[in-house]
C-alpha atoms as a PDB file:
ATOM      1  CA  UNK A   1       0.000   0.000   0.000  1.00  0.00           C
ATOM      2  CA  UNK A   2       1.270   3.308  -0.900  1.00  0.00           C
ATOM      3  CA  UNK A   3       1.941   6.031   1.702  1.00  0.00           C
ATOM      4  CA  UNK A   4       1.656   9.904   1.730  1.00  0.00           C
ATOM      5  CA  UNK A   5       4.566  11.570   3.499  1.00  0.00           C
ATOM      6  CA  UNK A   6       5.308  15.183   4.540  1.00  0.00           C
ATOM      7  CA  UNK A   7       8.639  17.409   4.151  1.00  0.00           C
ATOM      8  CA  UNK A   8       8.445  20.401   5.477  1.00  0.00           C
ATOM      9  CA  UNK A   9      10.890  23.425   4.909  1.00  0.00           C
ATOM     10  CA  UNK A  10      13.081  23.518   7.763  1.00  0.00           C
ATOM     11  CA  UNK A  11      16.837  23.500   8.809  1.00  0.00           C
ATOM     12  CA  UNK A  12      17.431  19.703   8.955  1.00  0.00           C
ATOM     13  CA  UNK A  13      15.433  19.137   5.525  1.00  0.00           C
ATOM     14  CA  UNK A  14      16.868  21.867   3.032  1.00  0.00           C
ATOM     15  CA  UNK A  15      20.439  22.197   1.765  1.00  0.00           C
ATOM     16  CA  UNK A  16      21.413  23.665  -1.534  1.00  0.00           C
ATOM     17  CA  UNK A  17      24.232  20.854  -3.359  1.00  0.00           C
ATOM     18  CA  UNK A  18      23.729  17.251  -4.862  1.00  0.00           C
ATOM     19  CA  UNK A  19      26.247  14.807  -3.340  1.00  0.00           C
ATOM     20  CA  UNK A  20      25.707  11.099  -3.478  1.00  0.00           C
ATOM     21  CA  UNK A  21      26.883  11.207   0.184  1.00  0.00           C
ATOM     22  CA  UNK A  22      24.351  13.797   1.195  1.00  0.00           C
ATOM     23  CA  UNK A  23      21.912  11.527   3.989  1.00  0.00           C
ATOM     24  CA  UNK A  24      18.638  11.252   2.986  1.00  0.00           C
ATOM     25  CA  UNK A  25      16.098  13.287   5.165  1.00  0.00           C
ATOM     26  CA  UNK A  26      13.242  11.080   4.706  1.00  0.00           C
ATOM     27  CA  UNK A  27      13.443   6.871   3.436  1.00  0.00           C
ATOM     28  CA  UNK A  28      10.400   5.498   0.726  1.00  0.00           C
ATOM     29  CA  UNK A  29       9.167   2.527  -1.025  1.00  0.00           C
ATOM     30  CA  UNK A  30       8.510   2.591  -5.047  1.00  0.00           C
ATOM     31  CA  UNK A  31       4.354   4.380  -5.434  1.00  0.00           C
ATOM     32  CA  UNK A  32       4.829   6.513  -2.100  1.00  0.00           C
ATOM     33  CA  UNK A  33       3.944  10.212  -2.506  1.00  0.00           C
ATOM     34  CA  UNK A  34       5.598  12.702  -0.515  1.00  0.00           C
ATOM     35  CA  UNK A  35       3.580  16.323   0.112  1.00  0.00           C
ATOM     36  CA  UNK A  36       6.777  19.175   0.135  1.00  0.00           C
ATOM     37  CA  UNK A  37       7.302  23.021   1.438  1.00  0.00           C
ATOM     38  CA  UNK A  38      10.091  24.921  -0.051  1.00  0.00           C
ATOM     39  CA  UNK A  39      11.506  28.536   0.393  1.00  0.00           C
ATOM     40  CA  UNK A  40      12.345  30.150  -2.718  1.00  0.00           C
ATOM     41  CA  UNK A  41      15.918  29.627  -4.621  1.00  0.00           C
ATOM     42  CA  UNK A  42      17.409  31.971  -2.160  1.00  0.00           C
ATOM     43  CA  UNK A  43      16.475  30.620   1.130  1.00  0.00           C
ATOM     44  CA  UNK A  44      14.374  33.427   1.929  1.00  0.00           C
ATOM     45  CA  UNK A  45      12.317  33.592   4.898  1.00  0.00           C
ATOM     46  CA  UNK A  46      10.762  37.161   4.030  1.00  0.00           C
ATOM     47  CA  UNK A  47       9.643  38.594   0.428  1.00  0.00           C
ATOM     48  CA  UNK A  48      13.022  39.977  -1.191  1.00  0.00           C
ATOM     49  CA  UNK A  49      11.486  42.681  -2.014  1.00  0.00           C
ATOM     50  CA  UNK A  50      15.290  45.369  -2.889  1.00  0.00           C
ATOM     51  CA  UNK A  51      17.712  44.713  -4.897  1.00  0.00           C
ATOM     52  CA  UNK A  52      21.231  44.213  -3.143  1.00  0.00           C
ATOM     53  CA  UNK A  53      19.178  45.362   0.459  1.00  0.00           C
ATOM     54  CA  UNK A  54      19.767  42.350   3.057  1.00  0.00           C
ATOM     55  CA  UNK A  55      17.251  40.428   4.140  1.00  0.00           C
ATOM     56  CA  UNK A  56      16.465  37.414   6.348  1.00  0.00           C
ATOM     57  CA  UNK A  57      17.284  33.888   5.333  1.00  0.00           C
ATOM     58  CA  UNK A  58      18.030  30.671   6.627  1.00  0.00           C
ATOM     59  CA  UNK A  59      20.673  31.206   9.100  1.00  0.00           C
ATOM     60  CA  UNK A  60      23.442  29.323   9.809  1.00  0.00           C
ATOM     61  CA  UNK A  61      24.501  28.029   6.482  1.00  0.00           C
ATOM     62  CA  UNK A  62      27.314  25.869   5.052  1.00  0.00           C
ATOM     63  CA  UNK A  63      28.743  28.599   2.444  1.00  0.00           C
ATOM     64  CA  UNK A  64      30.679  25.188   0.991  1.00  0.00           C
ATOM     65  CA  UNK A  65      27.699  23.181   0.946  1.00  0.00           C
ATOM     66  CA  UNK A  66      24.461  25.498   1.081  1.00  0.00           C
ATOM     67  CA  UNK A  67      25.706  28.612  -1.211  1.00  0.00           C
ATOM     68  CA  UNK A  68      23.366  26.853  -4.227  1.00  0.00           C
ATOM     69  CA  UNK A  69      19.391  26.828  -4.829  1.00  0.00           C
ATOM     70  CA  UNK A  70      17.617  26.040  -1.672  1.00  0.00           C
ATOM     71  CA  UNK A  71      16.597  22.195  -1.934  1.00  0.00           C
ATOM     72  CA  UNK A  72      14.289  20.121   0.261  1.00  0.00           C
ATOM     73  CA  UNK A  73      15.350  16.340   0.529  1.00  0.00           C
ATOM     74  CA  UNK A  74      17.029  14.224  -0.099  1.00  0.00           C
ATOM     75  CA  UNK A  75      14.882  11.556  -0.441  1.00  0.00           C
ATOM     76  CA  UNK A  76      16.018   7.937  -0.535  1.00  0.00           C
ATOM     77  CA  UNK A  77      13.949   5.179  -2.269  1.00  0.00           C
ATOM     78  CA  UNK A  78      14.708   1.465  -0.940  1.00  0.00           C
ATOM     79  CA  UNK A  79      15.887  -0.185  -4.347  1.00  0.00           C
ATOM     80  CA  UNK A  80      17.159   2.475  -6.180  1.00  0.00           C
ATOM     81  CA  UNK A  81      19.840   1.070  -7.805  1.00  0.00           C
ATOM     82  CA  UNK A  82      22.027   2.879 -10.672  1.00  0.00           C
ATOM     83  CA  UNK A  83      20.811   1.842 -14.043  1.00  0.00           C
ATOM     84  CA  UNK A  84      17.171   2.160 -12.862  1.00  0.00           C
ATOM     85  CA  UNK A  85      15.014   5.458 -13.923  1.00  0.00           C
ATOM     86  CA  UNK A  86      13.211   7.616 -11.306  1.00  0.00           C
ATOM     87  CA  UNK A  87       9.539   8.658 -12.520  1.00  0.00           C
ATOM     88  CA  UNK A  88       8.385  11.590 -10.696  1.00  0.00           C
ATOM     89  CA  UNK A  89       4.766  12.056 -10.995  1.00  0.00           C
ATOM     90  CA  UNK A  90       3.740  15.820 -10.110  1.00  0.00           C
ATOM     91  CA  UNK A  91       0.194  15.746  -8.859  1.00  0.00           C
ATOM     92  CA  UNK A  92      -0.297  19.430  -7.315  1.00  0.00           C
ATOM     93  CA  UNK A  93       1.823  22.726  -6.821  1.00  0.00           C
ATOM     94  CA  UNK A  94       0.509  25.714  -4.499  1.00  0.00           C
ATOM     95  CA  UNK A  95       2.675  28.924  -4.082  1.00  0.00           C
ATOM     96  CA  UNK A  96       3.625  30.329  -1.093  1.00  0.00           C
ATOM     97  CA  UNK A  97       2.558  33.958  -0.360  1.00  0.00           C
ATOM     98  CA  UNK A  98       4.586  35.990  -2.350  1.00  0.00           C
ATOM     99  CA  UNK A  99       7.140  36.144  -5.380  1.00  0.00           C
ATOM    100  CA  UNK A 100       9.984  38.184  -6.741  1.00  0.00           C
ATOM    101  CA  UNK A 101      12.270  38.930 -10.095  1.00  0.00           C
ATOM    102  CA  UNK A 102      14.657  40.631 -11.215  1.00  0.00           C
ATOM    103  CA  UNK A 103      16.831  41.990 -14.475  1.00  0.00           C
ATOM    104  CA  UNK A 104      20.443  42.872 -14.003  1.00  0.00           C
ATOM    105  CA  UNK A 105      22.824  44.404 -11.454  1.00  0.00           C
ATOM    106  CA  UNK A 106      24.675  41.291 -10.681  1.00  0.00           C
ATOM    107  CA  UNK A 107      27.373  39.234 -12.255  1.00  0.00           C
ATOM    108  CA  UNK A 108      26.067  35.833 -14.482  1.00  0.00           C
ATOM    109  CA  UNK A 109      27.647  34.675 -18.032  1.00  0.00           C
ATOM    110  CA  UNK A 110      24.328  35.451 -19.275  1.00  0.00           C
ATOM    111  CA  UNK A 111      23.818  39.110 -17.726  1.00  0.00           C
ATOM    112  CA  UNK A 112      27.597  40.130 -19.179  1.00  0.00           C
ATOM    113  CA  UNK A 113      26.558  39.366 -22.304  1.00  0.00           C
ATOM    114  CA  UNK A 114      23.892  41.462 -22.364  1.00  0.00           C
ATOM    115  CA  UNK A 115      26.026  44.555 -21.104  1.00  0.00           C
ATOM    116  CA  UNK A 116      23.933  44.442 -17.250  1.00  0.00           C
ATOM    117  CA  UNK A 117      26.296  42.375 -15.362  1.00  0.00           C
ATOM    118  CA  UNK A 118      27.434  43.778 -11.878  1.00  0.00           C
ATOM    119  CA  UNK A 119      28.102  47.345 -11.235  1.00  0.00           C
ATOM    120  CA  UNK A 120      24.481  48.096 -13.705  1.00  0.00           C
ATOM    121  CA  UNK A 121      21.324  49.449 -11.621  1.00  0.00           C
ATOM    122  CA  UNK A 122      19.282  46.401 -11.680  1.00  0.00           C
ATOM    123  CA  UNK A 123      15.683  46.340 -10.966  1.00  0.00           C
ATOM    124  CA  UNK A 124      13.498  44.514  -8.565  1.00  0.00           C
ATOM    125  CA  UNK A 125       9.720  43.173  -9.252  1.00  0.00           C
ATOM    126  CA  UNK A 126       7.788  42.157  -6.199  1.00  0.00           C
ATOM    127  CA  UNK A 127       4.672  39.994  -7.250  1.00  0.00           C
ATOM    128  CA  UNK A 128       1.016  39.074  -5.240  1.00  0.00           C
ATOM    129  CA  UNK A 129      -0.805  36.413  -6.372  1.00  0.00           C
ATOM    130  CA  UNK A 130      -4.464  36.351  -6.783  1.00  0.00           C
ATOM    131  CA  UNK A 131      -4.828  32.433  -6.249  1.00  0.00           C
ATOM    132  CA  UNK A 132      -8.866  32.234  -8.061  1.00  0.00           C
ATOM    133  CA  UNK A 133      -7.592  33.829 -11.082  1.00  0.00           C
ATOM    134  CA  UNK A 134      -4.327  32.628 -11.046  1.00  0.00           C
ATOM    135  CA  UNK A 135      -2.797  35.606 -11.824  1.00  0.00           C
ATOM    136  CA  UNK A 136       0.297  37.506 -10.235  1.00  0.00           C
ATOM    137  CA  UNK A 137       0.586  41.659 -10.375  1.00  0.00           C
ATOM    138  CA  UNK A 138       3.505  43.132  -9.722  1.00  0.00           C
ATOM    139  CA  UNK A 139       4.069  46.741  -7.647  1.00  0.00           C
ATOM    140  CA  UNK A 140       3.646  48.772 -10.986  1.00  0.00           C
ATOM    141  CA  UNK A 141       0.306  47.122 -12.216  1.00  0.00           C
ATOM    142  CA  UNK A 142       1.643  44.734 -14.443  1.00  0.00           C
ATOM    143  CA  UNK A 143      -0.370  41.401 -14.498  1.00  0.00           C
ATOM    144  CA  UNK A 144       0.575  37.542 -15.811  1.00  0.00           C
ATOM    145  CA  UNK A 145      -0.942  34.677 -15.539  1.00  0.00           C
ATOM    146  CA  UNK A 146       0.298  31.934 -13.087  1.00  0.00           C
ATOM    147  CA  UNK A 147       1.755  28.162 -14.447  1.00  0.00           C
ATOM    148  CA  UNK A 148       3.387  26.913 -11.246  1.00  0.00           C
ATOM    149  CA  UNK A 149       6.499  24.373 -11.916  1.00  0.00           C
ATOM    150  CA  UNK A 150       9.553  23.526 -10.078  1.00  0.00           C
ATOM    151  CA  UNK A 151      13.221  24.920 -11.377  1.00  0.00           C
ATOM    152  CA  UNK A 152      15.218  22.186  -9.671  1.00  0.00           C
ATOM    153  CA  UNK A 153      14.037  18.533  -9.567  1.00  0.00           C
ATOM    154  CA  UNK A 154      16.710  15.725  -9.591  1.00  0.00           C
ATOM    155  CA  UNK A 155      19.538  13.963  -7.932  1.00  0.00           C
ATOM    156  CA  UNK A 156      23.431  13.566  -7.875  1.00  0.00           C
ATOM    157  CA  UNK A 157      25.115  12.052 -10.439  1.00  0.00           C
ATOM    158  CA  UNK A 158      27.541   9.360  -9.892  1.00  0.00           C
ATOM    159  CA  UNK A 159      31.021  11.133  -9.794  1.00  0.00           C
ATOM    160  CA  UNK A 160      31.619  11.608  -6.286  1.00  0.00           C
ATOM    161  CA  UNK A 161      32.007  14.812  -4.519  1.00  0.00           C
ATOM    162  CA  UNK A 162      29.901  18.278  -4.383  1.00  0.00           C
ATOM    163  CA  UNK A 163      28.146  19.030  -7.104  1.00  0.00           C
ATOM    164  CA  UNK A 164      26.943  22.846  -7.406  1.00  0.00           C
ATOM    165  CA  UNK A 165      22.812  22.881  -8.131  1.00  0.00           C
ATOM    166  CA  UNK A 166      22.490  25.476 -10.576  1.00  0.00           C
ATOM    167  CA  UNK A 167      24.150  23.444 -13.935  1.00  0.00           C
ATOM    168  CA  UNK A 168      21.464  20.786 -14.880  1.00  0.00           C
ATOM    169  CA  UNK A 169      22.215  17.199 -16.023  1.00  0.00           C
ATOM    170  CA  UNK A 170      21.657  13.851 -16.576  1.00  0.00           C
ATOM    171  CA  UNK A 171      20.188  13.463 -13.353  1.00  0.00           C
ATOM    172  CA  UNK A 172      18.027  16.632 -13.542  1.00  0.00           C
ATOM    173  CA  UNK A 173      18.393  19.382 -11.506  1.00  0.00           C
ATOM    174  CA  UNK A 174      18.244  23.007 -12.372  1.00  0.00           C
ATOM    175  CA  UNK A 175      16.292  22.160 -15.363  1.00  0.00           C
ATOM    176  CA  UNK A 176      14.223  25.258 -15.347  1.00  0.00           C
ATOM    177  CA  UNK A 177      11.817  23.657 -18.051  1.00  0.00           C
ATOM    178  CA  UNK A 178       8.640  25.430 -17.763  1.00  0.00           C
ATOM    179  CA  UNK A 179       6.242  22.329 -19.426  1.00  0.00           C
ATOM    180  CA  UNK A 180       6.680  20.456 -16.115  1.00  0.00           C
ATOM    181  CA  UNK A 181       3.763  21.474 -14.600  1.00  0.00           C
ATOM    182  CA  UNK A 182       0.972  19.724 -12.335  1.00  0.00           C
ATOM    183  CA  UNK A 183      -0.110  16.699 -14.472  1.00  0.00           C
ATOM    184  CA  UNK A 184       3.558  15.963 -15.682  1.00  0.00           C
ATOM    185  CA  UNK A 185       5.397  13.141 -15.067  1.00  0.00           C
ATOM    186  CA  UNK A 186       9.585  13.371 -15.194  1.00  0.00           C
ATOM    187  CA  UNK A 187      11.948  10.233 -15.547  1.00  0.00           C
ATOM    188  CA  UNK A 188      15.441  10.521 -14.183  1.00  0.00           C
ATOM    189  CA  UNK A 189      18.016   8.200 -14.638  1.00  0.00           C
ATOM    190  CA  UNK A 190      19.537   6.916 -11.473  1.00  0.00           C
ATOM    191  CA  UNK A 191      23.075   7.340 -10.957  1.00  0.00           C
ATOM    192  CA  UNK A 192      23.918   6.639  -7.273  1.00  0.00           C
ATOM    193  CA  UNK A 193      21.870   3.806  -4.490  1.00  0.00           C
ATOM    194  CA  UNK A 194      18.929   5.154  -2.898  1.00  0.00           C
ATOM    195  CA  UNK A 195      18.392   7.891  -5.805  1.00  0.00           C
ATOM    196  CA  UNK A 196      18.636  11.012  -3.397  1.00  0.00           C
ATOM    197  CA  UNK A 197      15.747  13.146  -5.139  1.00  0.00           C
ATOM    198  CA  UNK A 198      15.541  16.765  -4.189  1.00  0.00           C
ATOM    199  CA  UNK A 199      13.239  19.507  -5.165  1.00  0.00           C
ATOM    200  CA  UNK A 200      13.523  23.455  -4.818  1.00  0.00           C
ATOM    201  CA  UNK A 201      13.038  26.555  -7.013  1.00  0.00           C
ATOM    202  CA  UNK A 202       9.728  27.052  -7.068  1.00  0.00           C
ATOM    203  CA  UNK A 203       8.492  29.543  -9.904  1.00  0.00           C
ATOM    204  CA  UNK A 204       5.231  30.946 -10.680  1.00  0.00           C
ATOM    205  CA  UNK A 205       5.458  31.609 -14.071  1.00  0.00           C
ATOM    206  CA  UNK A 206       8.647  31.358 -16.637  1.00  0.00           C
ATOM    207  CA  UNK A 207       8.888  31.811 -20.902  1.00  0.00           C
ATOM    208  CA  UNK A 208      11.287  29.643 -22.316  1.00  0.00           C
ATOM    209  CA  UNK A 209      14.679  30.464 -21.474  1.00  0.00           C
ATOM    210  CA  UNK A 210      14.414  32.573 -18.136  1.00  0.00           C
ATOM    211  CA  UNK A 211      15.960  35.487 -20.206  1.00  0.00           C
ATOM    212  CA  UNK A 212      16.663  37.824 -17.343  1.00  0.00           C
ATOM    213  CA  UNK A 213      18.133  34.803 -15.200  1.00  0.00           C
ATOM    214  CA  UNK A 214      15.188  34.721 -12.725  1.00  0.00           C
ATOM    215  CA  UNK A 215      11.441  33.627 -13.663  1.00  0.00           C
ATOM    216  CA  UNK A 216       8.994  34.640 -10.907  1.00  0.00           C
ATOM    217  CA  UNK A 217      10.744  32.987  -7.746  1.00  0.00           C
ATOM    218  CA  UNK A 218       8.497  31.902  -5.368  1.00  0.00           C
ATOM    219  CA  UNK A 219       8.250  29.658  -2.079  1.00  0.00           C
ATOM    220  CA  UNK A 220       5.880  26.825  -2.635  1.00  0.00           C
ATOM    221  CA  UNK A 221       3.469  26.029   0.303  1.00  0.00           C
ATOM    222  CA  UNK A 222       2.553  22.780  -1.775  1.00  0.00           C
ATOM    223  CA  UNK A 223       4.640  20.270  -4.009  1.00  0.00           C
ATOM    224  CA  UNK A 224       2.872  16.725  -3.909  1.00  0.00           C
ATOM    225  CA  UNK A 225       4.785  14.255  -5.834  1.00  0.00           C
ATOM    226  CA  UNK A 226       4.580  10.460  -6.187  1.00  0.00           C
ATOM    227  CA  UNK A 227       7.309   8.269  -7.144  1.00  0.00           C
ATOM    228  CA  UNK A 228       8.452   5.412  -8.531  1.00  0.00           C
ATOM    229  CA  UNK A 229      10.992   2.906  -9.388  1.00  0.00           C
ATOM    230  CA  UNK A 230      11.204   1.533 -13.112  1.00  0.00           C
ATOM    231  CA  UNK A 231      14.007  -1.230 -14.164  1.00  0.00           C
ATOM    232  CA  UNK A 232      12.386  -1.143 -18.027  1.00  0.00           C
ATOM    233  CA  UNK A 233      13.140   2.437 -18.822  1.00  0.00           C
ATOM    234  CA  UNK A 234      16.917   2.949 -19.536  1.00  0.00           C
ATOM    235  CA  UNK A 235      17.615   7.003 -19.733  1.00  0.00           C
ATOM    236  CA  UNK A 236      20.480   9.172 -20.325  1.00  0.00           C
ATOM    237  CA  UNK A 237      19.242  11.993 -19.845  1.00  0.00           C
ATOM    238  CA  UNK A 238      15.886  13.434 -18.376  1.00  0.00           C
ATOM    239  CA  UNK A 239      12.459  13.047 -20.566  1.00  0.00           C
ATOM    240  CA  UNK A 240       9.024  14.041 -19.223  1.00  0.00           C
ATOM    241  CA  UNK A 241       5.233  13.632 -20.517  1.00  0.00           C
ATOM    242  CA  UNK A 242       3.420  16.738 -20.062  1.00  0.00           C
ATOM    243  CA  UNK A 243      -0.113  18.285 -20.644  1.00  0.00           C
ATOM    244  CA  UNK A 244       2.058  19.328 -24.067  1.00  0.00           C
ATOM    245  CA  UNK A 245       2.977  16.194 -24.643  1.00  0.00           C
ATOM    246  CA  UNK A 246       6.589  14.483 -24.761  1.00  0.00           C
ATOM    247  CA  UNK A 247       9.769  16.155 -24.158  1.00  0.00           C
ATOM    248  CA  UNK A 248      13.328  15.273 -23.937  1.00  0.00           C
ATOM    249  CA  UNK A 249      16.049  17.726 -22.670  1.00  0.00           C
ATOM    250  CA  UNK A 250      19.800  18.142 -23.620  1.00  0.00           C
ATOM    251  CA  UNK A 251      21.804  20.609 -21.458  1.00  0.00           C
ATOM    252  CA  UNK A 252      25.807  21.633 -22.715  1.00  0.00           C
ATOM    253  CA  UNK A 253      27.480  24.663 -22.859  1.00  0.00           C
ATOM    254  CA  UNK A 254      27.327  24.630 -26.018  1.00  0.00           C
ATOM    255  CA  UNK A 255      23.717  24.956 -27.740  1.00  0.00           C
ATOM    256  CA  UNK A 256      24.179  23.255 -30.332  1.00  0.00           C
ATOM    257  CA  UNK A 257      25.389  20.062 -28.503  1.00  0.00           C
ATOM    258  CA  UNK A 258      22.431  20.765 -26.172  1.00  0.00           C
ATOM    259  CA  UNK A 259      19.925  20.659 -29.428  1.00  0.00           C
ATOM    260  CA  UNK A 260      21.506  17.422 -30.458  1.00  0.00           C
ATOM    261  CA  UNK A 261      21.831  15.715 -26.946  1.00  0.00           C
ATOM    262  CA  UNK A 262      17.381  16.452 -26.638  1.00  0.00           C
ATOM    263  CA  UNK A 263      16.739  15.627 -30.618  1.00  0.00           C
ATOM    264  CA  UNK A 264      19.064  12.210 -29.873  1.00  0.00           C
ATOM    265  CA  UNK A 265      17.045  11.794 -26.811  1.00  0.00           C
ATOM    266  CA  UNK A 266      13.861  12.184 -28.387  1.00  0.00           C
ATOM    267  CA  UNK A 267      14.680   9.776 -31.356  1.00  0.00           C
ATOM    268  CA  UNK A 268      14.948   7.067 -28.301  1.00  0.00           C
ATOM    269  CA  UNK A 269      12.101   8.211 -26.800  1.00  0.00           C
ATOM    270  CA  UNK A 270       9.654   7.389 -30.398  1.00  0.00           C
ATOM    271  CA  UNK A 271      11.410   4.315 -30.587  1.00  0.00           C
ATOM    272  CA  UNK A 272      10.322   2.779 -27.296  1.00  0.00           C
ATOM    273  CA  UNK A 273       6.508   4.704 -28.092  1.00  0.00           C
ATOM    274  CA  UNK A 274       5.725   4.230 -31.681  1.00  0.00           C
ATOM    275  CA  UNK A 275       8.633   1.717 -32.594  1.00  0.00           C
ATOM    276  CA  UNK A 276      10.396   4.030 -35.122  1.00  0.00           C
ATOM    277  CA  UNK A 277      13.993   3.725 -36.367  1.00  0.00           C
ATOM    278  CA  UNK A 278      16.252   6.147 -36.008  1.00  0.00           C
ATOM    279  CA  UNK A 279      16.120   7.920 -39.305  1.00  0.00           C
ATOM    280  CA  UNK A 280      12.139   7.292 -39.527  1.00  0.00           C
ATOM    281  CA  UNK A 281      11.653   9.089 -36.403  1.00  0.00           C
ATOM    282  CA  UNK A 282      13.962  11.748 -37.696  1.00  0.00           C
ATOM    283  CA  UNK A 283      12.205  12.221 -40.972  1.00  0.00           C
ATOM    284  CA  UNK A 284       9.126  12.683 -38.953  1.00  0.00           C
ATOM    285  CA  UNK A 285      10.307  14.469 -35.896  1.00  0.00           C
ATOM    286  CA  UNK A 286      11.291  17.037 -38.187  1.00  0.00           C
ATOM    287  CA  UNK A 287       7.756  17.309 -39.169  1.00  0.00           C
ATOM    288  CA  UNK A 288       6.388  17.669 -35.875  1.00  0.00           C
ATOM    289  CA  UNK A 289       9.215  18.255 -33.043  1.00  0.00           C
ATOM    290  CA  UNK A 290       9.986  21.589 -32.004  1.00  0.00           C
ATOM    291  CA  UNK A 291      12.766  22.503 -30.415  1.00  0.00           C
ATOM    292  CA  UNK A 292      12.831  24.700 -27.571  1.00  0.00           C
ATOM    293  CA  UNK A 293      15.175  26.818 -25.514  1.00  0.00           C
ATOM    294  CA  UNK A 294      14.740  25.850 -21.933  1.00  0.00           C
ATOM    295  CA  UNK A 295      17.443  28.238 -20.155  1.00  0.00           C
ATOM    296  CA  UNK A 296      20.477  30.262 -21.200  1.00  0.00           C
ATOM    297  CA  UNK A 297      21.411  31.205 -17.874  1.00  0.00           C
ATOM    298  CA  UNK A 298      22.745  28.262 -15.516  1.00  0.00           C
ATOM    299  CA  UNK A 299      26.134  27.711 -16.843  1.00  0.00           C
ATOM    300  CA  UNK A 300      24.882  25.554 -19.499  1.00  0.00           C
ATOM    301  CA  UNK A 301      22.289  26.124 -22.129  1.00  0.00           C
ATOM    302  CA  UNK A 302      19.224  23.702 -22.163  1.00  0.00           C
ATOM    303  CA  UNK A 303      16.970  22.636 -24.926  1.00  0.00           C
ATOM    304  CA  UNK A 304      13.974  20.675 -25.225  1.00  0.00           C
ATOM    305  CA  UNK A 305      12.237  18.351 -27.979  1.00  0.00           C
ATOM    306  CA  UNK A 306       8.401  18.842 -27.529  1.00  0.00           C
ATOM    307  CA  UNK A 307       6.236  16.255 -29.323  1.00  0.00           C
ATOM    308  CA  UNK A 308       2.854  16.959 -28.995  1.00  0.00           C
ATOM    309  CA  UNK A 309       0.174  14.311 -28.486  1.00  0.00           C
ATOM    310  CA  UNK A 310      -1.628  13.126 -31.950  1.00  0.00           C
ATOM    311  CA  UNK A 311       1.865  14.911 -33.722  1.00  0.00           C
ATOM    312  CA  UNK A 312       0.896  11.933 -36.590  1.00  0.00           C
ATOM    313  CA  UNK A 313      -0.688   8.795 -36.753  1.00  0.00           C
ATOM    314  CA  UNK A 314       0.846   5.511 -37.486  1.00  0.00           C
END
């Protein structure tokens, strides 16, 4: 019989690196569910609400081991076992009471590029949410819709050691792939025993490619996922099925190799649904695949194949 369990956002349960030799918080069989609570990215226990103006977080903190996004977890499941895929059903997502973004004033790759790196102004956006409409308005009157999903969702990969959160990978992680919303289901390949899923980064809304490094950031007073083990479902890199239909994701610092690594990925992926050789499914992925740009701004570039449901019929 499957169980429900609760994480809630405190000191013991949130940390902000993968590391296969991170302890899990909480232990679960294969078709358990566990209900989250996360703080936003930056471990903030108050709206950020000023650019570069201090503010209370979670205090004391690792700066070697908690300097990344802030991640609740890590959750163990008995019989993970490397080879073996993690699917990660997402069920329901409920913001917290407030969000935040921002555009410039602070050093990224992405940010330099664009000329407002550090030393710039910045700006700051503070957001409300009006839950019923699903809405969020920021301080000047500007108003966008809501589509809840969760930046960081994955585990370590096998190499040993500290591994920062914000480049995704194999495993997942700082994916920042706005299509995985309530009513998707992710697959992870499982590099290390026990799996170690964590889960953090909780946006309100996002366009493809989180242009100004930030989406709306957001604490989440609701994640509710349920997962389970699969031995039949060999990955190498994170695929999904979402109310948009299939995707597959390739993340390299180059975006080119990230186009090919998801387009590779999805030519697996419609051989193991519709049975399709390689260059069949090509001929007809290029018909009906389109390739997105999930983020330019976490140290590498991500991309994802999106085939939509009923793309052709066989």
């Amino acid at each position: 019989m499957s169980v429900q369990h609760t994480l809630s956002a405190e000191h013991r349960t949130l940390h902000g690196h993968f590391s296969a030799d991170l302890p899990p918080v909480l232990t679960i069989d294969s078709g358990d569910s566990v209900r989250f609570q996360c703080l936003d990215a930056y471990w903030s226990l108050e709206p950020y609400t000023e650019l570069h103006k201090p503010y209370r977080q979670i205090e004391p903190r690792d700066p070697a081991l908690d300097s990344g996004h802030c991640l609740t977890g890590p959750v163990a499941l008995r019989g993970a076992k490397p080879g073996m895929t993690l699917a990660v059903q997402i069920n329901a997502l409920e913001l917290g009471g407030w969000g935040w973004s921002m555009a410039g004033g602070f050093a990224n790759d992405w940010n330099d590029q664009l000329g407002i790196g550090k030393g710039t102004p910045g700006i700051m956006q503070t957001w409300t949410f009006d839950y019923a409409a699903g809405t969020a308005r920021n301080q000047h009157g500007h108003t966008v819709k809501t589509r809840p999903f969760m930046g960081v969702m994955g585990m370590p990969p096998a190499e040993r050691g500290v591994h920062p959160t914000a480049p995704p990978r194999r495993t997942g992680g700082n994916m920042d792939c706005k299509e995985l919303v309530a009513g998707s289901t992710l697959y992870l390949p499982i590099e290390v025993e026990g799996g170690l899923f964590s889960v953090g980064d909780g946006h309100a809304v996002q366009g493809d490619g989180e242009i100004s490094v930030t989406a709306i950031e957001a604490p989440m007073d609701r994640v509710d996922l349920t997962f389970t083990l699969l031995d039949d479902m060999p990955l190498t890199t994170p695929v999904a099925y979402t109310p948009a239909g299939w995707i597959a994701l390739g993340f390299h610092a180059n975006l080119n190799e990230a186009a090919a690594q998801a387009v590779d990925s999805m030519l697996t992926l419609m051989k193991r649904l519709h049975g399709l050789e390689r260059l069949e499914a090509l001929s007809l992925a290029s018909l009906t695949v389109d390739l997105r740009v999930t983020q330019v701004v976490n140290g590498v570039r991500g991309v994802h194949a999106l085939l939509p449901d009923g793309a052709f019929q066989l």
